[in-house]
N, C-alpha and C. Protein backbone atom coordinates (compact mmCIF):
# COMPACT_ATOMS: atom_id res chain seq x y z
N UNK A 1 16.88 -28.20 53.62
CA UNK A 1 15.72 -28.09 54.46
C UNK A 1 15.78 -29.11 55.58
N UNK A 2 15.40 -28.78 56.66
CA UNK A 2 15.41 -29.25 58.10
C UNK A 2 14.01 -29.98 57.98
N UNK A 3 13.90 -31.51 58.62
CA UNK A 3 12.65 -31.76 58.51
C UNK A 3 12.18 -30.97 60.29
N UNK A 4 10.66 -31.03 59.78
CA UNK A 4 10.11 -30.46 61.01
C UNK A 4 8.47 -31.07 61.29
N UNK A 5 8.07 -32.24 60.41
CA UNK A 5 7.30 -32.70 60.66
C UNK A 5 7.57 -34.23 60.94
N UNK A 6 6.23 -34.58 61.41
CA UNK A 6 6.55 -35.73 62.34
C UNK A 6 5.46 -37.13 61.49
N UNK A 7 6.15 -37.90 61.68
CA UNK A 7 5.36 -39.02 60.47
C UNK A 7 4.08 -39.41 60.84
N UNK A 8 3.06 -38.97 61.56
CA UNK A 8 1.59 -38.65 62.07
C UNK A 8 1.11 -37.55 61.36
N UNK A 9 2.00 -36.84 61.32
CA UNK A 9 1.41 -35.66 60.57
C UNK A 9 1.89 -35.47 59.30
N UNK A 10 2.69 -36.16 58.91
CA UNK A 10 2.84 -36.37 57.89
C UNK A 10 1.94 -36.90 57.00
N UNK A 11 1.28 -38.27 57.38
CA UNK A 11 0.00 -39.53 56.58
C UNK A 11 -1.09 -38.32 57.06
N UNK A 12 -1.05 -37.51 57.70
CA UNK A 12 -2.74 -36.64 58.39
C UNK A 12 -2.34 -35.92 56.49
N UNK A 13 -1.89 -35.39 56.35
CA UNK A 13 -1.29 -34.38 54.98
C UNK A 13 -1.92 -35.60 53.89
N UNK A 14 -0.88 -36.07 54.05
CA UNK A 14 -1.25 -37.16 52.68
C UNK A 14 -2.79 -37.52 52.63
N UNK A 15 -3.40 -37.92 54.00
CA UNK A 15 -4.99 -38.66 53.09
C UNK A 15 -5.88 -37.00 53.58
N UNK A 16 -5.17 -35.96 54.32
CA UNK A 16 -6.00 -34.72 53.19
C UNK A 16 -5.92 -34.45 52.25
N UNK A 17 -4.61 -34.59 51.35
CA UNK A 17 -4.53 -34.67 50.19
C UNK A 17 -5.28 -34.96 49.06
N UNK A 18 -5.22 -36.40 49.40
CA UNK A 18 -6.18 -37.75 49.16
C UNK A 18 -7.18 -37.05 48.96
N UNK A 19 -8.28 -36.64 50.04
CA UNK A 19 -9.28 -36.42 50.38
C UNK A 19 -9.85 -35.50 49.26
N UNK A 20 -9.09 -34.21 49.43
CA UNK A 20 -9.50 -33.04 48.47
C UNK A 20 -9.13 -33.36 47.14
N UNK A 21 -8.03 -34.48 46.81
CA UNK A 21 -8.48 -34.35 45.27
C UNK A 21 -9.42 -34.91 44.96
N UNK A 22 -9.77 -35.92 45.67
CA UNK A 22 -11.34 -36.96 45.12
C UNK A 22 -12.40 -35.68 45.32
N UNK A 23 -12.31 -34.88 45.96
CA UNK A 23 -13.64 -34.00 46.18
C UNK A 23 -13.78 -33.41 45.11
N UNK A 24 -12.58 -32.59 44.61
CA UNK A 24 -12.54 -31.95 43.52
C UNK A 24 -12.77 -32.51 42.37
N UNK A 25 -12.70 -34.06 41.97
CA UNK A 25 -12.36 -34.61 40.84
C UNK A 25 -13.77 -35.71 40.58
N UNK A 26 -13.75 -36.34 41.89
CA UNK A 26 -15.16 -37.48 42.00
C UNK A 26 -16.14 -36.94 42.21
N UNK A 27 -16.36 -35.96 42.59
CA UNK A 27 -17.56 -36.00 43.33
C UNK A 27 -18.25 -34.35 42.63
N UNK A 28 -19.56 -33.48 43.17
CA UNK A 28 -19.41 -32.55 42.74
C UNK A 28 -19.36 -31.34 43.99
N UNK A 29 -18.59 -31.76 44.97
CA UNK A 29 -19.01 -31.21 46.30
C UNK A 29 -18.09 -29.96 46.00
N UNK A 30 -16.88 -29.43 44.99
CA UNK A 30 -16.37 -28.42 45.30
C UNK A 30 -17.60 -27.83 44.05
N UNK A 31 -18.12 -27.82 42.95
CA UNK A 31 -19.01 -26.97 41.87
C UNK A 31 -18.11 -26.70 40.97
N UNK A 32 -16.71 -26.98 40.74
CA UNK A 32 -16.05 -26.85 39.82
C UNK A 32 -15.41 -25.30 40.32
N UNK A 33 -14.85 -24.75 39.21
CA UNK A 33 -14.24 -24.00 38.51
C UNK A 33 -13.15 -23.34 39.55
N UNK A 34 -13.55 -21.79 40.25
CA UNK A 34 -12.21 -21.76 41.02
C UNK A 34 -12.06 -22.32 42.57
N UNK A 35 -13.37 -23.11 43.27
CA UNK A 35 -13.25 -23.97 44.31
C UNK A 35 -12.68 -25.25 43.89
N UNK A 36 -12.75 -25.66 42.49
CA UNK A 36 -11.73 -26.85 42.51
C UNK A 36 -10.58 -26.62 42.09
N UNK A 37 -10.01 -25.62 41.69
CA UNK A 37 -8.43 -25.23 41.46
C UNK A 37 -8.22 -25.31 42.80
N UNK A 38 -8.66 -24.41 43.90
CA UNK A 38 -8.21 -24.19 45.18
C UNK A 38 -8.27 -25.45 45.63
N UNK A 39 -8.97 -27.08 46.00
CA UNK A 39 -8.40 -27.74 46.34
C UNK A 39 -7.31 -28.35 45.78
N UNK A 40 -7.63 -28.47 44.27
CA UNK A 40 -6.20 -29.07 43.74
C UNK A 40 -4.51 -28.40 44.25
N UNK A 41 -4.77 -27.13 44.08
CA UNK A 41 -3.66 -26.59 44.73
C UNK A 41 -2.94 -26.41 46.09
N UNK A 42 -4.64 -26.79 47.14
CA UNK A 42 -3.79 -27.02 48.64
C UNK A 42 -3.67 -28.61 48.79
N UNK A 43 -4.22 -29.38 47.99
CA UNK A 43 -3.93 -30.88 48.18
C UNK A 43 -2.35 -31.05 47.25
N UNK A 44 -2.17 -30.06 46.30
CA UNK A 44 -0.45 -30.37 46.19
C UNK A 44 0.61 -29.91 47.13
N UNK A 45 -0.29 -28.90 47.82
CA UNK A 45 0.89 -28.40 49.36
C UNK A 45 0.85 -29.57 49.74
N UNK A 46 0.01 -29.72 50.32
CA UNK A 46 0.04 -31.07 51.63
C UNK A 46 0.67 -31.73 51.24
N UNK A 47 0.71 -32.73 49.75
CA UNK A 47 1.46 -33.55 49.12
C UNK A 47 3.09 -33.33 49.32
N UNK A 48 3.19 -32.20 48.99
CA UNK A 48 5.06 -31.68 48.61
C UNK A 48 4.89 -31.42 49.87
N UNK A 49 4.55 -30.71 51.06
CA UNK A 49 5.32 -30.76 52.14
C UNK A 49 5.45 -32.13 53.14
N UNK A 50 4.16 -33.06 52.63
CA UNK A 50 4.36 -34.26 53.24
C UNK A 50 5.55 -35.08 52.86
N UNK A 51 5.80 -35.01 51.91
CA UNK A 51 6.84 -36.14 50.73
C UNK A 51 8.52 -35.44 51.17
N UNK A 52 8.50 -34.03 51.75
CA UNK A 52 9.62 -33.05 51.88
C UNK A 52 9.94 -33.47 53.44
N UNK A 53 8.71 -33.21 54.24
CA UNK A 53 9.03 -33.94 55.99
C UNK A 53 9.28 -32.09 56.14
N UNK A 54 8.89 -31.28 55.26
CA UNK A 54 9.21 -29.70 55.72
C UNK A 54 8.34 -28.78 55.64
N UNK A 55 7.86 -28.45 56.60
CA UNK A 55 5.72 -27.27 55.99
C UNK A 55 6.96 -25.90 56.54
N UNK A 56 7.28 -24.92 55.33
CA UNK A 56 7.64 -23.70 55.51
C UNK A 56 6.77 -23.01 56.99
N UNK A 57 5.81 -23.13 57.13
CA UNK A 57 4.74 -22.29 57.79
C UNK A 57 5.34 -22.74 59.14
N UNK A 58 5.27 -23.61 59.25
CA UNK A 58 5.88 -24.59 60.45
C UNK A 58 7.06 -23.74 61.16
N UNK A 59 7.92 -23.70 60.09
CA UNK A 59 8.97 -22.93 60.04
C UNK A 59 9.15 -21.52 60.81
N UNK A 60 8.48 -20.79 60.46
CA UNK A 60 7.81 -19.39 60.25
C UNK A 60 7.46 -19.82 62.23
N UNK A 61 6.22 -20.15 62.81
CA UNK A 61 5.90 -19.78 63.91
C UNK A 61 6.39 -21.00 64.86
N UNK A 62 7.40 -21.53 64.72
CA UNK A 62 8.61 -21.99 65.30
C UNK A 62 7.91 -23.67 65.92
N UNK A 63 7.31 -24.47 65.14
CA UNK A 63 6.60 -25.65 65.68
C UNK A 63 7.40 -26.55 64.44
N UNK A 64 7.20 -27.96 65.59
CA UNK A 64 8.15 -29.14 65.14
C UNK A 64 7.48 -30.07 65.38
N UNK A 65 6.92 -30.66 64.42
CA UNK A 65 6.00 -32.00 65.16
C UNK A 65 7.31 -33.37 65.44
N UNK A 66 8.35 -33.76 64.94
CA UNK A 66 9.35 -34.66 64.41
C UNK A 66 9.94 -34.77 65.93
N UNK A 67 10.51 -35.94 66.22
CA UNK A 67 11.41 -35.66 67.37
C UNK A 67 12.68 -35.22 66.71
N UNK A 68 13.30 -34.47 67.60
CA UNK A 68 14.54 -34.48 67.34
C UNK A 68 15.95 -35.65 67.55
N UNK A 69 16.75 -35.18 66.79
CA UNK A 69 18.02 -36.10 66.88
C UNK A 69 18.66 -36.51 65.69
């Protein structure tokens, strides 16, 4: 895998990450049940594509936040 993100947008991923698991977990702002699966599961995207430096999607409609070289 080619990285294609850029280390700004990379930490933006990570403390959304952040963000939505505390929502889901601390607080009661998602109500539980399948609104907190759904953040747990897009706060592990963000996670694995932050930690990877690679968002497939990215991929897909041809955007590169990273400089090249």
């Amino acid at each position: 895998m080619t990285r294609n993100m850029g280390a700004i947008d990379r930490a933006i991923r990570i403390i959304a990450a952040v963000a939505l698991l505390y929502a889901a977990f601390a607080t009661d702002l998602t109500g539980g049940g399948l609104v907190q699966v759904a953040a747990v599961l897009v706060a592990a995207v963000f996670a694995l594509t932050a930690a990877a430096g690679h968002c497939p999607l990215y991929r897909i409609v041809g955007l590169r936040t990273c400089r090249r070289g």
